[in-house]
C-alpha atoms as a PDB file:
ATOM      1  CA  UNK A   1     110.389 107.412 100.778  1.00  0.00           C
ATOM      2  CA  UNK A   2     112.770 105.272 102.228  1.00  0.00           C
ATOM      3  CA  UNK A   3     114.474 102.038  99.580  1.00  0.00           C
ATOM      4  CA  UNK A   4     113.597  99.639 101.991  1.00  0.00           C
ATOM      5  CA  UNK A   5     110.083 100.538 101.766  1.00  0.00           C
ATOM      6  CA  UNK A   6     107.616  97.560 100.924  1.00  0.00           C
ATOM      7  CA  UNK A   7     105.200  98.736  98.728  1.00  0.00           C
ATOM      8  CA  UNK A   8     101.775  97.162  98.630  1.00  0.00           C
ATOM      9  CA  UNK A   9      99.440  97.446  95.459  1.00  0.00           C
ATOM     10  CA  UNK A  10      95.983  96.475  95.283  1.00  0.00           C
ATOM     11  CA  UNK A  11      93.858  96.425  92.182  1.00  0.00           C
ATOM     12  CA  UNK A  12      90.341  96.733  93.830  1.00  0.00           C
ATOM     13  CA  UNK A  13      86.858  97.944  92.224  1.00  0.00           C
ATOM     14  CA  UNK A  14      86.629  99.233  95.832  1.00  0.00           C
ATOM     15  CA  UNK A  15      89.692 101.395  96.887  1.00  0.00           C
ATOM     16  CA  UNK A  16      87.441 102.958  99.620  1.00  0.00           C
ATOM     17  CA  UNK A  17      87.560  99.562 101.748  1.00  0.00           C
ATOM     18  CA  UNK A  18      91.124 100.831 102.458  1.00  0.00           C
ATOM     19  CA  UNK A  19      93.151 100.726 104.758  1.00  0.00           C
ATOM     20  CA  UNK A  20      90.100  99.718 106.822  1.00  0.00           C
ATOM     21  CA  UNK A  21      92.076  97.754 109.340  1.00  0.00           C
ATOM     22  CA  UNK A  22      95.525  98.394 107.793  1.00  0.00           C
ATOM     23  CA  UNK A  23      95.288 101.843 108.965  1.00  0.00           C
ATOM     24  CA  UNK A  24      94.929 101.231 112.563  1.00  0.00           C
ATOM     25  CA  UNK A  25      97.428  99.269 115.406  1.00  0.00           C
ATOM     26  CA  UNK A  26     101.125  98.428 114.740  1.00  0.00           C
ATOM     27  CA  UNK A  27      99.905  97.896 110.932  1.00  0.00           C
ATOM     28  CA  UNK A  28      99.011 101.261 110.573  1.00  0.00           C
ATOM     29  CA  UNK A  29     101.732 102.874 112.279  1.00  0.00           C
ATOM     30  CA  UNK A  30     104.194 100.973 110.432  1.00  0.00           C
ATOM     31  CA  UNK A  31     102.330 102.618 107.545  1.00  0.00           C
ATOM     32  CA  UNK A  32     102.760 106.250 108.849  1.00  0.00           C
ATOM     33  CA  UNK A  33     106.649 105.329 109.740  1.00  0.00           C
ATOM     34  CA  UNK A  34     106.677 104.113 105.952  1.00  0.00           C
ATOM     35  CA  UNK A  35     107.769 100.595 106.624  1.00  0.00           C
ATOM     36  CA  UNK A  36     105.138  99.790 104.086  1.00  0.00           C
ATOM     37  CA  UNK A  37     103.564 101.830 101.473  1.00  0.00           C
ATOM     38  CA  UNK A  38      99.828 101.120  99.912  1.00  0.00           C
ATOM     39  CA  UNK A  39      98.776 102.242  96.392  1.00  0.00           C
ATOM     40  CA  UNK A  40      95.197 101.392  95.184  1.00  0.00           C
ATOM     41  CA  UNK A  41      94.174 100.782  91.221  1.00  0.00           C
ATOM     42  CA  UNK A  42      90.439 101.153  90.950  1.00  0.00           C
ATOM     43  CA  UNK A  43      89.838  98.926  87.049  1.00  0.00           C
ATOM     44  CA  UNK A  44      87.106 101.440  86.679  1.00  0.00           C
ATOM     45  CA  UNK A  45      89.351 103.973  85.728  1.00  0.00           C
ATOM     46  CA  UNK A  46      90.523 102.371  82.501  1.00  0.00           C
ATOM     47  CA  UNK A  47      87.121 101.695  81.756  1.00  0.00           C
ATOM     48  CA  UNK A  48      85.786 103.243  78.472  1.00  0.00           C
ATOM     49  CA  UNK A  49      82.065 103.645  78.410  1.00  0.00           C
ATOM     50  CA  UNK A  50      80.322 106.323  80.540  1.00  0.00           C
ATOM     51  CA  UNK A  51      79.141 103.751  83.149  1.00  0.00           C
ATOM     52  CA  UNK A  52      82.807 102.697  83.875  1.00  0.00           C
ATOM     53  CA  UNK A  53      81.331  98.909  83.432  1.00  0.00           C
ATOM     54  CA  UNK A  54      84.499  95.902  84.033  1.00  0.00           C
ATOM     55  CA  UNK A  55      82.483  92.923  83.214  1.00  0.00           C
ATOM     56  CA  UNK A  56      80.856  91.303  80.742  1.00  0.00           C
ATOM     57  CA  UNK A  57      78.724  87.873  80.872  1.00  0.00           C
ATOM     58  CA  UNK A  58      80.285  84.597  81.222  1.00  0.00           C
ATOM     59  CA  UNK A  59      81.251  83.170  77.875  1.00  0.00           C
ATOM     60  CA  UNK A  60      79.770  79.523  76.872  1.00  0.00           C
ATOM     61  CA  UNK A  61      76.423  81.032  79.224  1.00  0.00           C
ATOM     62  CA  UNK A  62      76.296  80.681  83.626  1.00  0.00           C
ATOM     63  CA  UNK A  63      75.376  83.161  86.191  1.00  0.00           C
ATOM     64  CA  UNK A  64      77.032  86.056  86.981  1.00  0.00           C
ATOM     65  CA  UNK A  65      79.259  88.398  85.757  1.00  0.00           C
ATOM     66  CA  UNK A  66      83.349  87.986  84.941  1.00  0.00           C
ATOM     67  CA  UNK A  67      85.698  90.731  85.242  1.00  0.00           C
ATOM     68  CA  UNK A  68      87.104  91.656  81.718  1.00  0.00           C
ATOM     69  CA  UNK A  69      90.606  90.970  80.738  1.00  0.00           C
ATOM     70  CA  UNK A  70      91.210  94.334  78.591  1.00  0.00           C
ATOM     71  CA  UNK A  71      90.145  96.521  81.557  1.00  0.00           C
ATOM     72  CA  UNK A  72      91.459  94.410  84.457  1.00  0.00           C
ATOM     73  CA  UNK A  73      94.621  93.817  82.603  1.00  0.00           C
ATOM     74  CA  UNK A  74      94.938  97.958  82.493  1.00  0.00           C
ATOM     75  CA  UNK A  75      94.924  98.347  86.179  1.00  0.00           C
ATOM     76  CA  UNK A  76      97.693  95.351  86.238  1.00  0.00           C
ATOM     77  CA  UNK A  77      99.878  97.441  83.738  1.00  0.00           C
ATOM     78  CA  UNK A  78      99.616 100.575  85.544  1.00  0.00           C
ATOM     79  CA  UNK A  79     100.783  98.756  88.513  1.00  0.00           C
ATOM     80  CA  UNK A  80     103.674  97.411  86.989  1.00  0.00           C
ATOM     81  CA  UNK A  81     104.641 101.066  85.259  1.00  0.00           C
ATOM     82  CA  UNK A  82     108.130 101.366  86.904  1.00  0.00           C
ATOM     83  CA  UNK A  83     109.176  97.828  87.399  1.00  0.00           C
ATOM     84  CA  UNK A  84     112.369  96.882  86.265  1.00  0.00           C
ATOM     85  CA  UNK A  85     113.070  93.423  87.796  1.00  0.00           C
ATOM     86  CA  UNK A  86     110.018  91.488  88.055  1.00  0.00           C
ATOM     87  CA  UNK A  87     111.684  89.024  89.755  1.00  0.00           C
ATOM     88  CA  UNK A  88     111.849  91.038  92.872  1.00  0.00           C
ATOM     89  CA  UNK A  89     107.931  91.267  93.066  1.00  0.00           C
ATOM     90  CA  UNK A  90     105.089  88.569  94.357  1.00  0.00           C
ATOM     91  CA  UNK A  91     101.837  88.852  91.998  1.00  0.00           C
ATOM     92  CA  UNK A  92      98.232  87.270  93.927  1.00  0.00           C
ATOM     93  CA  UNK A  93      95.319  86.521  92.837  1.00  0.00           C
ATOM     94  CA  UNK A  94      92.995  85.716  96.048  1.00  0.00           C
ATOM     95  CA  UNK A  95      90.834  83.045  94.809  1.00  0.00           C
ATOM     96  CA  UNK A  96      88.665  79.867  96.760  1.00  0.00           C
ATOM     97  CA  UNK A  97      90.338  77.941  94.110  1.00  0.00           C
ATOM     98  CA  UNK A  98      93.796  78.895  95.031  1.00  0.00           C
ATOM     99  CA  UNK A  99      96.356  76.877  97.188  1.00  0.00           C
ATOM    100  CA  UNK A 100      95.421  77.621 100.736  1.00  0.00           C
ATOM    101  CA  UNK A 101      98.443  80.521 102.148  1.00  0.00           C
ATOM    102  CA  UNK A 102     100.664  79.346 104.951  1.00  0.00           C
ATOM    103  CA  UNK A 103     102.958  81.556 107.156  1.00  0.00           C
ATOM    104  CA  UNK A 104     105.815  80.487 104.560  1.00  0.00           C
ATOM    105  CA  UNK A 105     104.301  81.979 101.956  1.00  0.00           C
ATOM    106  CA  UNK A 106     103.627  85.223 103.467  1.00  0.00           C
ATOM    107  CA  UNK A 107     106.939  85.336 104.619  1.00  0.00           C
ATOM    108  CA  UNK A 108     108.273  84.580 101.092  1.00  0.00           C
ATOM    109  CA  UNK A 109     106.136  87.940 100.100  1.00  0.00           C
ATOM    110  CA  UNK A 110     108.189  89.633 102.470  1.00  0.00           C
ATOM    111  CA  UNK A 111     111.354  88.796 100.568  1.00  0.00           C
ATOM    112  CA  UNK A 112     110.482  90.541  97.598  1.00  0.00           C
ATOM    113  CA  UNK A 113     110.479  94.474  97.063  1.00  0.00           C
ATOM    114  CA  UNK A 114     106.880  94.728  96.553  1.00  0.00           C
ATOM    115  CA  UNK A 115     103.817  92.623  96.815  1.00  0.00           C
ATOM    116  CA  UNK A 116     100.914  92.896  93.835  1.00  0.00           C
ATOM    117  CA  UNK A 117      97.340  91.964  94.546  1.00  0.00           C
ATOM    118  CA  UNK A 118      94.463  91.229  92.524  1.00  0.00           C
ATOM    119  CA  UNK A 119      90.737  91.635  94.311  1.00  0.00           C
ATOM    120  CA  UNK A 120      88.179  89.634  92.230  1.00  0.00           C
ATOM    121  CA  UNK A 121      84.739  90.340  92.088  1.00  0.00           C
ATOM    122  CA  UNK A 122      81.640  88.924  90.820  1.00  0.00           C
ATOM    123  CA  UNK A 123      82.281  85.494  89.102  1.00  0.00           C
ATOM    124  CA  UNK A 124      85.733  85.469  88.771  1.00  0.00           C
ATOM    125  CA  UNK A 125      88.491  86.866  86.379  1.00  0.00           C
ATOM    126  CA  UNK A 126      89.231  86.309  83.010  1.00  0.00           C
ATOM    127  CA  UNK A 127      91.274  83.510  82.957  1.00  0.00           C
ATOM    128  CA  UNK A 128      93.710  85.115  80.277  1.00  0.00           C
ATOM    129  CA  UNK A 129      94.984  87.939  82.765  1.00  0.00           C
ATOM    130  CA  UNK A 130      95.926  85.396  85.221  1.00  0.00           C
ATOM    131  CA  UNK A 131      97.868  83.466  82.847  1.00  0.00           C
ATOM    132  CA  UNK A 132      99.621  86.208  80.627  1.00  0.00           C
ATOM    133  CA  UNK A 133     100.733  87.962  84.158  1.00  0.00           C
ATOM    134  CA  UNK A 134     101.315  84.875  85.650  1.00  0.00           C
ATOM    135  CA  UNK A 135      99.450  85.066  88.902  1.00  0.00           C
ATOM    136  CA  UNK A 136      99.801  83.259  91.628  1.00  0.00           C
ATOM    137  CA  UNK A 137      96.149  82.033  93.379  1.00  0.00           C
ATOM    138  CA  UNK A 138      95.824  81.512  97.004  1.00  0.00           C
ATOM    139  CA  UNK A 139      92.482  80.660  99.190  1.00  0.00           C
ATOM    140  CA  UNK A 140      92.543  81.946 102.822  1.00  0.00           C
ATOM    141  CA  UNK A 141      90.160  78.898 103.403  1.00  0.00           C
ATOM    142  CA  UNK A 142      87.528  76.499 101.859  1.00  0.00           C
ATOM    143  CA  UNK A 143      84.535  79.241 101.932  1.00  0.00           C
ATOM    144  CA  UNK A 144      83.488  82.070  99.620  1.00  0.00           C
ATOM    145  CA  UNK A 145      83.525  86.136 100.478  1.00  0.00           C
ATOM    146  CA  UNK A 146      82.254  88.523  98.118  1.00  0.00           C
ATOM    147  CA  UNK A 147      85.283  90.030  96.726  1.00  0.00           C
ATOM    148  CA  UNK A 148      88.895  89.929  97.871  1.00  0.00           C
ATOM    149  CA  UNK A 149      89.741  93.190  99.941  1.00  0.00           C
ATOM    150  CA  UNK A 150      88.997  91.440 103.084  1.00  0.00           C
ATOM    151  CA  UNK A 151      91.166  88.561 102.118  1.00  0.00           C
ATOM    152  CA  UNK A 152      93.913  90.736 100.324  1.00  0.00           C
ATOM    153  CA  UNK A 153      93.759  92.896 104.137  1.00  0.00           C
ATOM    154  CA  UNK A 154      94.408  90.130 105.644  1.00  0.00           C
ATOM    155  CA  UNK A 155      97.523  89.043 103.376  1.00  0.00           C
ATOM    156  CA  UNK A 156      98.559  92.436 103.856  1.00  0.00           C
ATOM    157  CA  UNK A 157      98.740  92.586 107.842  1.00  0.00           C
ATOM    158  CA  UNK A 158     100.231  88.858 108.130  1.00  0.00           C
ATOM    159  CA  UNK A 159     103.005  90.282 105.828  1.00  0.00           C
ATOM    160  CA  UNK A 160     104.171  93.940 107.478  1.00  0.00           C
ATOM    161  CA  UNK A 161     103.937  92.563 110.874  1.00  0.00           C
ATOM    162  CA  UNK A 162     106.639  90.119 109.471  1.00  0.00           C
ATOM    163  CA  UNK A 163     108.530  93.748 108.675  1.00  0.00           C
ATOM    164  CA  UNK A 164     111.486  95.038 110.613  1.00  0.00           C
ATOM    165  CA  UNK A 165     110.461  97.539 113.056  1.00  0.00           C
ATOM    166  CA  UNK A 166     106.774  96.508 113.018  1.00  0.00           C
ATOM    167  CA  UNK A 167     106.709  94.929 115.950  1.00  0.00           C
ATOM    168  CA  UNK A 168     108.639  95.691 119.190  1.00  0.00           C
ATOM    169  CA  UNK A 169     109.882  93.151 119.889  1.00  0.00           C
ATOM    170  CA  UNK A 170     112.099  90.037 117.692  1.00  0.00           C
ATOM    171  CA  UNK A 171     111.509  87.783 120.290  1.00  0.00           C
ATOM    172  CA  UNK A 172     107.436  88.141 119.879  1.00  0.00           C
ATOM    173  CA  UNK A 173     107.884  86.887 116.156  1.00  0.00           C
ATOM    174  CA  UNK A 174     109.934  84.143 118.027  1.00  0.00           C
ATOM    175  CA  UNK A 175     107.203  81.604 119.414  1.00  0.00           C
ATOM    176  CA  UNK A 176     104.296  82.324 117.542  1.00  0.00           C
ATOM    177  CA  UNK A 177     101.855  79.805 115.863  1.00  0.00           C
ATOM    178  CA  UNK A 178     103.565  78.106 112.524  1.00  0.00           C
ATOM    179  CA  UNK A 179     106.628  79.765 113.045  1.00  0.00           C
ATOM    180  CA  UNK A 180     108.089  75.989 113.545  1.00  0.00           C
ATOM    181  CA  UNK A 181     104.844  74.006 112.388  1.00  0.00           C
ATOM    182  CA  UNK A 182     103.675  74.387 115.956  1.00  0.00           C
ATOM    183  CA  UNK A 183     100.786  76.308 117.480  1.00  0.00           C
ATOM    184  CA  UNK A 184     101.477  79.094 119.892  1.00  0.00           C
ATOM    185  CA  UNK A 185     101.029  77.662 123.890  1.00  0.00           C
ATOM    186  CA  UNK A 186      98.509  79.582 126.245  1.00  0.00           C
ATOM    187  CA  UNK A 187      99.060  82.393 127.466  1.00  0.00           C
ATOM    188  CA  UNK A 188      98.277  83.636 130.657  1.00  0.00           C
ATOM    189  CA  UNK A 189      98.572  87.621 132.635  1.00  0.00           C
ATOM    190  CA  UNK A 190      97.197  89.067 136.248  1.00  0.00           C
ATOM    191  CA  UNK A 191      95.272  88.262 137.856  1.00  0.00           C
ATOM    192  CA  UNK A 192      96.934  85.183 139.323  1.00  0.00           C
ATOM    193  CA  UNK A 193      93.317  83.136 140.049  1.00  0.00           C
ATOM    194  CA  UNK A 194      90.501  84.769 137.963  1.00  0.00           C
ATOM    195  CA  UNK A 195      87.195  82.559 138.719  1.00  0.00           C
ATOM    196  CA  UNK A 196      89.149  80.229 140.809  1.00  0.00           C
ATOM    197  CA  UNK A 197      91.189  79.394 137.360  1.00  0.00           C
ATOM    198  CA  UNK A 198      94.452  79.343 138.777  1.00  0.00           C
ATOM    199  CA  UNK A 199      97.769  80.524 136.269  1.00  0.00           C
ATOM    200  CA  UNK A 200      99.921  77.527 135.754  1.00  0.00           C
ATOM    201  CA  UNK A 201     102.246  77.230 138.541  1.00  0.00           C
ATOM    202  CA  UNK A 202     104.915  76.308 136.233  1.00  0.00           C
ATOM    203  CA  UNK A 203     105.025  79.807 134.683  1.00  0.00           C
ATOM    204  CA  UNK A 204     105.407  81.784 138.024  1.00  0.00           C
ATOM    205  CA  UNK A 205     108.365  79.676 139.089  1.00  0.00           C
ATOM    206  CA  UNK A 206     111.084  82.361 137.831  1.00  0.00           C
ATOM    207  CA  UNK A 207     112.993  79.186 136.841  1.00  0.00           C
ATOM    208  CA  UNK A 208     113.253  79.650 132.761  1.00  0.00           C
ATOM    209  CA  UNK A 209     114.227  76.074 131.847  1.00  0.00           C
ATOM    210  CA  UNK A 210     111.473  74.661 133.757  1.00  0.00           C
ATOM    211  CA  UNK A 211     108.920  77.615 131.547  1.00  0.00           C
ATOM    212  CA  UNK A 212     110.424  76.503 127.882  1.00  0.00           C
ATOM    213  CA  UNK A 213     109.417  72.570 129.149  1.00  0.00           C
ATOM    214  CA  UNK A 214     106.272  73.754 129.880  1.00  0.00           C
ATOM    215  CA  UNK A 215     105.262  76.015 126.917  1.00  0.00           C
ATOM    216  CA  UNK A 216     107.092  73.622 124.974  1.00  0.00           C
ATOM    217  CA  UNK A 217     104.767  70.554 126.128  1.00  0.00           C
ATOM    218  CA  UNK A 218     101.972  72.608 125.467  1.00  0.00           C
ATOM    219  CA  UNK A 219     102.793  73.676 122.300  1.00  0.00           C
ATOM    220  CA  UNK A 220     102.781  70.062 120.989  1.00  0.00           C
ATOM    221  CA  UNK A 221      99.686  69.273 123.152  1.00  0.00           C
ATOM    222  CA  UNK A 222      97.220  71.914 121.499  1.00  0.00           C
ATOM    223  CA  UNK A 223      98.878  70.857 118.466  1.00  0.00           C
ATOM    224  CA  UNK A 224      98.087  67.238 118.635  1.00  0.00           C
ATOM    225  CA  UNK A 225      94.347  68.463 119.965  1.00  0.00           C
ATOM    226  CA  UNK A 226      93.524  70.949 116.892  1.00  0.00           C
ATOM    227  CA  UNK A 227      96.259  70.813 114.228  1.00  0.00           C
ATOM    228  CA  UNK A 228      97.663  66.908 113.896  1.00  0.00           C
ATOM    229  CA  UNK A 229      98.382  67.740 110.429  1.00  0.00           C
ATOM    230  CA  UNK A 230     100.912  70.312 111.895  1.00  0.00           C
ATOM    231  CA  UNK A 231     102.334  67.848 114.352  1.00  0.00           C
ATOM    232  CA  UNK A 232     103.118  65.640 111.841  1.00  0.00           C
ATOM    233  CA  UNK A 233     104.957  67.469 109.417  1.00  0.00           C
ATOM    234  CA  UNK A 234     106.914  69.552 112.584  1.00  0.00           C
ATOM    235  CA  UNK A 235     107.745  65.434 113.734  1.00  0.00           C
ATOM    236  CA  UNK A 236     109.024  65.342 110.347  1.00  0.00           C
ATOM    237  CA  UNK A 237     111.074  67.976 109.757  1.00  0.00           C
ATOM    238  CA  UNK A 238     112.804  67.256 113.236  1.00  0.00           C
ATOM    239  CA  UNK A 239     113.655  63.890 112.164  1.00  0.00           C
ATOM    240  CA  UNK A 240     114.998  65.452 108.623  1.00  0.00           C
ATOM    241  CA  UNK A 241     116.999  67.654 110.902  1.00  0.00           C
ATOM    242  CA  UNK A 242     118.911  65.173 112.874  1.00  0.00           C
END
């Protein structure tokens, strides 16, 4: 395996929910060319009794089940087996409670060697394991999925597409949504008038300068329509700039 591999472990009660997505697309080529690399921990395995059970019920009484600390914390050992410089790894818990993830953060992920990710299940986690590892929690969003694999996916794409050699092309990277607190402009392909919706003429002019104005004005215009709280902070930053 190549150094500059990033490797990706998961610590899921459901390692057969991967790749699932990962494994198909630029995503999972990248994985095949061994840009990334994807290890699963299933916390059943370190589990004892002969029904491989991981939770217990929720101490001081509440619905639901909570993942246990001395199993869970198992599967977060054996990913760490190896590790020398924890520094150079990002540890996640995916949580509703967490700090909603931005395109920074992923791209901080990126930065490190390897990228660590917790799934949680039922009620939640022991709290302990998330503060003796030191976890970080992010949300995708203010709504609830049944466990984390489809969020953790998710982290897991936005970050190797990020990858050298991912993608095709630099440039694509370039001009996307967030990459400077802006949302992506429309974009538009043949045919030139599909149910008399005409492509702007602007963008079939050939003349480049007068194409940035215009992806550039409409850049901040979607912004202002669906993200002000984007526009805002890119205003900002522009005037920190100067």
């Amino acid at each position: 395996m190549k150094k500059n591999t990033f490797k990706v472990k998961v610590i899921t009660l459901f390692p057969e929910s991967f790749p699932g997505v990962l494994g198909v697309g630029v995503i999972g080529r990248a994985l095949k060319k061994k840009i990334w690399s994807l290890k699963l921990f299933n916390p059943r395995d370190y589990a004892k009794d002969n029904h491989k059970s991981v939770d217990d019920t929720t101490s001081g009484g509440g619905p639901g089940m909570i993942l246990r600390a001395d199993i869970i914390g198992k599967a977060i050992d054996a990913s760490l087996r190896g590790i020398k410089e924890k520094k150079k790894i990002s540890l996640i818990n995916l949580t509703p409670r967490g700090k909603p993830i931005t395109q920074k953060d992923i791209k901080r992920f990126t930065k490190k060697n390897e990228l660590i990710i917790l799934c949680g299940r039922y009620e939640g986690i022991d709290q302990r394991v998330l503060d003796f590892y030191k976890f970080d929690e992010y949300s995708l969003g203010d709504y609830i999925l049944a466990g984390g694999e489809v969020a953790a996916q998710t982290v897991i794409e936005a970050a190797v597409r990020l990858l050298p050699g991912t993608l095709g092309e630099k440039e694509s990277l370039k001009d996307e949504s967030f990459s400077q607190d802006l949302l992506e402009f429309p974009q538009y392909t043949r045919p030139r008038i599909w149910k008399n919706l005409k492509i702007p003429e602007e963008l079939q002019s050939g003349n480049h300068k007068l194409i940035s104005e215009w992806r550039m004005k409409n850049s901040l215009k979607l912004t202002q329509k669906i993200r002000p709280d984007l526009l805002k902070k890119y205003k900002k930053n522009k005037t920190t700039k100067k």
